[in-house]
PDB file of N, CA and C in Angstrom:
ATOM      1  N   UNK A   1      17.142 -18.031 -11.820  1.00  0.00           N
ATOM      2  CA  UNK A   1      16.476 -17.082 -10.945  1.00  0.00           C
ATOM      3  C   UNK A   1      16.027 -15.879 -11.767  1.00  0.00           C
ATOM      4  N   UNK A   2      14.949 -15.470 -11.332  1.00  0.00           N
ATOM      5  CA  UNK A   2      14.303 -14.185 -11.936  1.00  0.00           C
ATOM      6  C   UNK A   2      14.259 -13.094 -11.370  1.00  0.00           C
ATOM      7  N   UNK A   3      14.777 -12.525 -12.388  1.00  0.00           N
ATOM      8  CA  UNK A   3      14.643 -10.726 -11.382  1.00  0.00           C
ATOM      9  C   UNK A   3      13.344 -10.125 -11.248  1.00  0.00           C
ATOM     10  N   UNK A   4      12.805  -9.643 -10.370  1.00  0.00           N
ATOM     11  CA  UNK A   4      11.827  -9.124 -10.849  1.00  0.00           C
ATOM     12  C   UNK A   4      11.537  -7.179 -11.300  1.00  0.00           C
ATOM     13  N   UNK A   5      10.924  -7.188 -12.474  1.00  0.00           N
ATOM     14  CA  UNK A   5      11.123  -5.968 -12.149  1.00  0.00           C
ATOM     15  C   UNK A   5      10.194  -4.623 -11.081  1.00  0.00           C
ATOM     16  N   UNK A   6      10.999  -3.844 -10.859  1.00  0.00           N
ATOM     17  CA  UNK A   6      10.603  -2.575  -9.894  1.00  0.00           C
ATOM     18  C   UNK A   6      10.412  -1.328 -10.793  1.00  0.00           C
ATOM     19  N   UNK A   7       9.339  -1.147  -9.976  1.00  0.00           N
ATOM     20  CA  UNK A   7       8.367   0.702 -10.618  1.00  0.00           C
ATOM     21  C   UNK A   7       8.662   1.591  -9.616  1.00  0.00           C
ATOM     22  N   UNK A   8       8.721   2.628 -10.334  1.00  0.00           N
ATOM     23  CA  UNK A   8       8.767   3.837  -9.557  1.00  0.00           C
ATOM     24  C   UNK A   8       7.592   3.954  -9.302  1.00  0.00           C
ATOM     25  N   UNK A   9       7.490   4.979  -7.931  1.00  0.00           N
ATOM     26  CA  UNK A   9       6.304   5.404  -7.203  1.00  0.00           C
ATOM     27  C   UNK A   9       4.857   6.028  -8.450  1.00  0.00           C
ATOM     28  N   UNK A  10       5.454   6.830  -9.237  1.00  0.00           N
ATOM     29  CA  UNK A  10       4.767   7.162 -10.387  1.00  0.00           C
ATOM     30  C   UNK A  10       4.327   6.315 -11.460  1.00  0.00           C
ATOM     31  N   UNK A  11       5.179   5.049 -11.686  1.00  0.00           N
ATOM     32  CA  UNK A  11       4.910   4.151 -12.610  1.00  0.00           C
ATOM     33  C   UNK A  11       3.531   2.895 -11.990  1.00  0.00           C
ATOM     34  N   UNK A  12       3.998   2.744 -10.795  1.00  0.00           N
ATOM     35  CA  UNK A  12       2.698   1.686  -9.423  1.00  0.00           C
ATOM     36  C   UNK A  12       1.300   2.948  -9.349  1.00  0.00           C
ATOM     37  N   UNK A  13       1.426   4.294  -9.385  1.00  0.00           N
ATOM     38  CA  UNK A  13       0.292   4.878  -9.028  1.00  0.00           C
ATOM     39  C   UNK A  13      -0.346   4.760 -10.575  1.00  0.00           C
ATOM     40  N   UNK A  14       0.504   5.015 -11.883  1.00  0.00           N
ATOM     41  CA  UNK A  14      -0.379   5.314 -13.017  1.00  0.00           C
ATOM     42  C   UNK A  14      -0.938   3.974 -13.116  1.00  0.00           C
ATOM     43  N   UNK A  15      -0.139   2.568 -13.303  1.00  0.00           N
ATOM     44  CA  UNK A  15      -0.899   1.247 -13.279  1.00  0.00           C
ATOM     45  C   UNK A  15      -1.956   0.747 -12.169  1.00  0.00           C
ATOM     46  N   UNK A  16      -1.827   1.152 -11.019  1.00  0.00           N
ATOM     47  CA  UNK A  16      -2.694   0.884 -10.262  1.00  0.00           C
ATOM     48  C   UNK A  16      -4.296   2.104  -9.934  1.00  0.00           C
ATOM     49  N   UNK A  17      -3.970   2.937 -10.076  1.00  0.00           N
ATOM     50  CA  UNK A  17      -4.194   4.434  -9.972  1.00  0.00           C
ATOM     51  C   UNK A  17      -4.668   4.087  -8.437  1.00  0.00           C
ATOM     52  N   UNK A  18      -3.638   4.424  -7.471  1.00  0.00           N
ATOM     53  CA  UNK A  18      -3.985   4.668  -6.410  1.00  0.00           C
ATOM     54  C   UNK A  18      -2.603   6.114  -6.313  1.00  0.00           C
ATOM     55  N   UNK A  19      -3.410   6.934  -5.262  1.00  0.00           N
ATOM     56  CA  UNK A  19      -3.055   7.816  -5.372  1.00  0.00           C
ATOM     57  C   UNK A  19      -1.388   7.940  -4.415  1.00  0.00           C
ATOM     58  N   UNK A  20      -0.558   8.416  -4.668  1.00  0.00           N
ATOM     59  CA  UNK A  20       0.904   8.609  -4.704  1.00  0.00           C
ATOM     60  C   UNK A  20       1.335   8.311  -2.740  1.00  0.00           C
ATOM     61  N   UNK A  21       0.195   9.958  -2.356  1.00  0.00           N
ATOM     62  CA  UNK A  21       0.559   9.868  -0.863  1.00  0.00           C
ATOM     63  C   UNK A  21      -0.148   8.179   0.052  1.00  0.00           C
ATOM     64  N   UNK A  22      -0.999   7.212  -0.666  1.00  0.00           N
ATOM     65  CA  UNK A  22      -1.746   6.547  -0.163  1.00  0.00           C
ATOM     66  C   UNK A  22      -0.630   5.513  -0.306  1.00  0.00           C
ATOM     67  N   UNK A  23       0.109   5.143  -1.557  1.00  0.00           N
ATOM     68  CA  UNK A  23       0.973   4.237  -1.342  1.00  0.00           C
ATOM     69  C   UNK A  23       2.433   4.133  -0.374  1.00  0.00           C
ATOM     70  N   UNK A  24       2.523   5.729  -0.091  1.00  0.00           N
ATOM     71  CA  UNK A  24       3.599   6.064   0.683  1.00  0.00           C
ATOM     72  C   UNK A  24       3.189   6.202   2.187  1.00  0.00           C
ATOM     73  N   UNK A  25       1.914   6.139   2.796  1.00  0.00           N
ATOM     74  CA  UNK A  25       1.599   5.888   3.677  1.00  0.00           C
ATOM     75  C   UNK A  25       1.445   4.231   4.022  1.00  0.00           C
ATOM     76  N   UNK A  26       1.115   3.510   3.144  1.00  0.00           N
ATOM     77  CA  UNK A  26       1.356   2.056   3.310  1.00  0.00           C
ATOM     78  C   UNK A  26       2.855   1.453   3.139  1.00  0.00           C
ATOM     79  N   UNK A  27       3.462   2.199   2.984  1.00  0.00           N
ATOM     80  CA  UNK A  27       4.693   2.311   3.056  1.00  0.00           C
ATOM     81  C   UNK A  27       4.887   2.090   4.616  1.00  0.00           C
ATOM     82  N   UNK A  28       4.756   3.319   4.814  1.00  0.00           N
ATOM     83  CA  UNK A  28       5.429   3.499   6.450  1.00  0.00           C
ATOM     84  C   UNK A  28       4.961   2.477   7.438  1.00  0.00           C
ATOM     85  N   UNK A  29       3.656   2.154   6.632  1.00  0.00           N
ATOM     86  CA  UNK A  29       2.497   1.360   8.365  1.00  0.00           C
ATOM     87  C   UNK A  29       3.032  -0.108   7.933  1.00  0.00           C
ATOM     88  N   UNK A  30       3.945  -0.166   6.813  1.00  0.00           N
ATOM     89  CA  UNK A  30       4.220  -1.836   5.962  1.00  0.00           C
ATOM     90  C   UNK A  30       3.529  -2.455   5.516  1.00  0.00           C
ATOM     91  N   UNK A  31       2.394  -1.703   5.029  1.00  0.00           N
ATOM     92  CA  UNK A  31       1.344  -2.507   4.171  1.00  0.00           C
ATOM     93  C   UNK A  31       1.694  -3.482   2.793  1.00  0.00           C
ATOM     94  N   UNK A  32       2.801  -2.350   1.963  1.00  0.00           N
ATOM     95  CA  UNK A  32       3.007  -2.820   0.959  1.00  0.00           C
ATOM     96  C   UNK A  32       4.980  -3.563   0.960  1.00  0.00           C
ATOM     97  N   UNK A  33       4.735  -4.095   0.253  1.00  0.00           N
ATOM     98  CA  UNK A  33       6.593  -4.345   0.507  1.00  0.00           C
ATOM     99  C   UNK A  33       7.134  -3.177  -1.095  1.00  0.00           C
ATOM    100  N   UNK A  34       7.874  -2.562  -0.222  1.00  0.00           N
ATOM    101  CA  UNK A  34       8.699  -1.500  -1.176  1.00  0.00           C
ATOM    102  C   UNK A  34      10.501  -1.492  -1.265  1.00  0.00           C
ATOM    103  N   UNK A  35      11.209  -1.366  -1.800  1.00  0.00           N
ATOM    104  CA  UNK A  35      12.649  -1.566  -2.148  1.00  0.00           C
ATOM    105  C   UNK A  35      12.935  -0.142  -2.366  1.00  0.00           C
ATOM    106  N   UNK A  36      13.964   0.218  -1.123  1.00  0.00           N
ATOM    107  CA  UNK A  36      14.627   1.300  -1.514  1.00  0.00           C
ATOM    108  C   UNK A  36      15.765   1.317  -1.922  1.00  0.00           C
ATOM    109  N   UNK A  37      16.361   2.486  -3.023  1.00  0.00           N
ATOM    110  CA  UNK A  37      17.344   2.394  -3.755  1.00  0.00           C
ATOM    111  C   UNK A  37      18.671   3.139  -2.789  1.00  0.00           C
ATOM    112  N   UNK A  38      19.632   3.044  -3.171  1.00  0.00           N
ATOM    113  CA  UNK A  38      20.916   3.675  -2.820  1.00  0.00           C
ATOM    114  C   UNK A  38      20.760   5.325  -2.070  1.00  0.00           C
ATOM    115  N   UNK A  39      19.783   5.662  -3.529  1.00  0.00           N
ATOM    116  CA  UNK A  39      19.330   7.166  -2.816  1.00  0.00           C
ATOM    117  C   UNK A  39      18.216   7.572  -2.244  1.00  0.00           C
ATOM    118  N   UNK A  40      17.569   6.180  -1.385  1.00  0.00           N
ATOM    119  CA  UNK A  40      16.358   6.250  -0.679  1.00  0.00           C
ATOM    120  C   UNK A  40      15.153   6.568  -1.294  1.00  0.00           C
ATOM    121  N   UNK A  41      15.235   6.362  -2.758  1.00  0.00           N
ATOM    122  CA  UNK A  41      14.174   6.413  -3.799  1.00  0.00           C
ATOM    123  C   UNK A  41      13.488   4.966  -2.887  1.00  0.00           C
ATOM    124  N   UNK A  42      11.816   5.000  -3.310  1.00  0.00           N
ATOM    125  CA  UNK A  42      11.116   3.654  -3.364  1.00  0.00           C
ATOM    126  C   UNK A  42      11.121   3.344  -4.825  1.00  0.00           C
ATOM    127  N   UNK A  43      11.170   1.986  -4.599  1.00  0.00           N
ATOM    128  CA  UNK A  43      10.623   1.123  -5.743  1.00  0.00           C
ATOM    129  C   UNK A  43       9.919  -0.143  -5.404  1.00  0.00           C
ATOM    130  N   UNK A  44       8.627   0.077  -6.251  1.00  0.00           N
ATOM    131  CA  UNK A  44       7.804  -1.133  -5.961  1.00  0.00           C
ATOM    132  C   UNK A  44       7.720  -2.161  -7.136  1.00  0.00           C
ATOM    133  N   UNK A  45       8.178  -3.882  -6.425  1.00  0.00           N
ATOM    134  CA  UNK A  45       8.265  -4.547  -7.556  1.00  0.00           C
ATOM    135  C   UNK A  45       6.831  -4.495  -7.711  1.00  0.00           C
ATOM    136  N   UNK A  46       6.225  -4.957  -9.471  1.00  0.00           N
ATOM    137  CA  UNK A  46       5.817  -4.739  -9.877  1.00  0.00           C
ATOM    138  C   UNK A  46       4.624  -6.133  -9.395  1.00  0.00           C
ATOM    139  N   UNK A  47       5.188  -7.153  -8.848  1.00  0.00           N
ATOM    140  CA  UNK A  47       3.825  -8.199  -8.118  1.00  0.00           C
ATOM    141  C   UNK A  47       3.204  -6.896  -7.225  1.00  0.00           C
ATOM    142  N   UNK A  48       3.871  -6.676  -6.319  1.00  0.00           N
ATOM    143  CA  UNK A  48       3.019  -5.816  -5.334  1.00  0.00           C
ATOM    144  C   UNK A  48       2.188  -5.157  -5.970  1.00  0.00           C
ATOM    145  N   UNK A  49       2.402  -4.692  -6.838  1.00  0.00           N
ATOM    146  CA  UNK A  49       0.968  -3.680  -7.614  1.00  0.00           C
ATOM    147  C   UNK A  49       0.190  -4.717  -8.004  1.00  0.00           C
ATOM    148  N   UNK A  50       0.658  -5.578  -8.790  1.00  0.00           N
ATOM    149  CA  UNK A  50      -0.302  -6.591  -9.018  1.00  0.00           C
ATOM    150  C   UNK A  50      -1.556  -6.932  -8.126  1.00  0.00           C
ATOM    151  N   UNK A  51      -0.476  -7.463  -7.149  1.00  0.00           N
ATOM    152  CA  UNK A  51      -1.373  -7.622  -5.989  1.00  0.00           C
ATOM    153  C   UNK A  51      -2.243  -6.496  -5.414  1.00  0.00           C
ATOM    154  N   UNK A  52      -1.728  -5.427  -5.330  1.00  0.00           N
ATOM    155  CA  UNK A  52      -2.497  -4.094  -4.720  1.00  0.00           C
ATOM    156  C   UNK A  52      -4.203  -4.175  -5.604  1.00  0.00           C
ATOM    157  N   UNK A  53      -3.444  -4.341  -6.992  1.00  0.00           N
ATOM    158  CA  UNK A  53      -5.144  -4.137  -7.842  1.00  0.00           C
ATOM    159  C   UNK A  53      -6.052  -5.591  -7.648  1.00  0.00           C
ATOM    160  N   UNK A  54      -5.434  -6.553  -6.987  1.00  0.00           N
ATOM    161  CA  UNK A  54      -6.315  -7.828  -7.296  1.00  0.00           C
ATOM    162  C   UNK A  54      -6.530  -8.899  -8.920  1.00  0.00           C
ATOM    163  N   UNK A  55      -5.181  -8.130  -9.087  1.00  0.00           N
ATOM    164  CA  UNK A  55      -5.294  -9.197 -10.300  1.00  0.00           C
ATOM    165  C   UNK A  55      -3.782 -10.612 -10.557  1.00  0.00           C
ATOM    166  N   UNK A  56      -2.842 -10.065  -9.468  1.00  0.00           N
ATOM    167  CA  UNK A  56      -2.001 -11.130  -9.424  1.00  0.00           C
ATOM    168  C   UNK A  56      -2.134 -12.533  -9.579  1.00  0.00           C
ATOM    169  N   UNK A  57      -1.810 -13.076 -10.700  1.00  0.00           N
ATOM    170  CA  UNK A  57      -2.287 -13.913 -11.430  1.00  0.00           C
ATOM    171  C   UNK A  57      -1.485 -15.814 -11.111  1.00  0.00           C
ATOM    172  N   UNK A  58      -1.925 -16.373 -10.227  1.00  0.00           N
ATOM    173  CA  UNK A  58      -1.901 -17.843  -9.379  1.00  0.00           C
ATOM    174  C   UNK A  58      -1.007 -18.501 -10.642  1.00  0.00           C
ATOM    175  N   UNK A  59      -0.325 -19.303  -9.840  1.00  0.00           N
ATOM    176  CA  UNK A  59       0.666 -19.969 -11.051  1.00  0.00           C
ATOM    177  C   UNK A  59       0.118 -21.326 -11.665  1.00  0.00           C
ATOM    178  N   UNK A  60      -0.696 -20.932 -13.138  1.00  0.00           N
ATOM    179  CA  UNK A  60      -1.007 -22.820 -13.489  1.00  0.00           C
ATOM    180  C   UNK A  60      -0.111 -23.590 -14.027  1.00  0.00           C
ATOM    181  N   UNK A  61      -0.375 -24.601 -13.916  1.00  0.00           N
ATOM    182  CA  UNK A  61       0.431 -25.558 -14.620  1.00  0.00           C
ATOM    183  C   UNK A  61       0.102 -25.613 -16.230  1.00  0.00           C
ATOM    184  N   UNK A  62       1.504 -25.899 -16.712  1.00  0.00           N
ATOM    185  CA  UNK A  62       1.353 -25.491 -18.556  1.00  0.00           C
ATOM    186  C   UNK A  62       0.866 -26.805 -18.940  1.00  0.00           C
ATOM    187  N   UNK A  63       0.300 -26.701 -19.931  1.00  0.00           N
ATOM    188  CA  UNK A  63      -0.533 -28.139 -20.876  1.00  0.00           C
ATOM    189  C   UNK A  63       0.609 -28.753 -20.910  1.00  0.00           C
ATOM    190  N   UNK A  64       0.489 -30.579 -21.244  1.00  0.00           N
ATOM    191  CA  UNK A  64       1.362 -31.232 -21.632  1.00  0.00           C
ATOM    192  C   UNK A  64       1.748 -30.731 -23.183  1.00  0.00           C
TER     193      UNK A  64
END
């Protein structure tokens, strides 16, 4: 099993550049799926950004 890893709110806005309050409003309405921490920090795994920019990348099958 794979972990995946999670960005901070600052780390998803600089890779994606969408702006901070826009991802925290898709937050609330559940646009995006976000993971909160112990101390109610967000963290967004890092597919979701993927996905946010349109480049999440379809799984091929490896050459023989």
């Amino acid at each position: 099993m794979m972990i995946e890893r999670l960005l901070t709110l600052s780390e998803a806005c600089e890779r994606s550049g969408i702006h901070p309050n826009t991802l925290r409003k898709w937050d609330k309405q559940g646009k995006i799926r976000v993971v909160r921490t112990v101390g109610g920090r967000r963290r967004i795994p890092e597919s979701e950004v993927e996905r946010l920019m349109g480049i999440a990348k379809p799984d091929t099958p490896k050459k023989p």
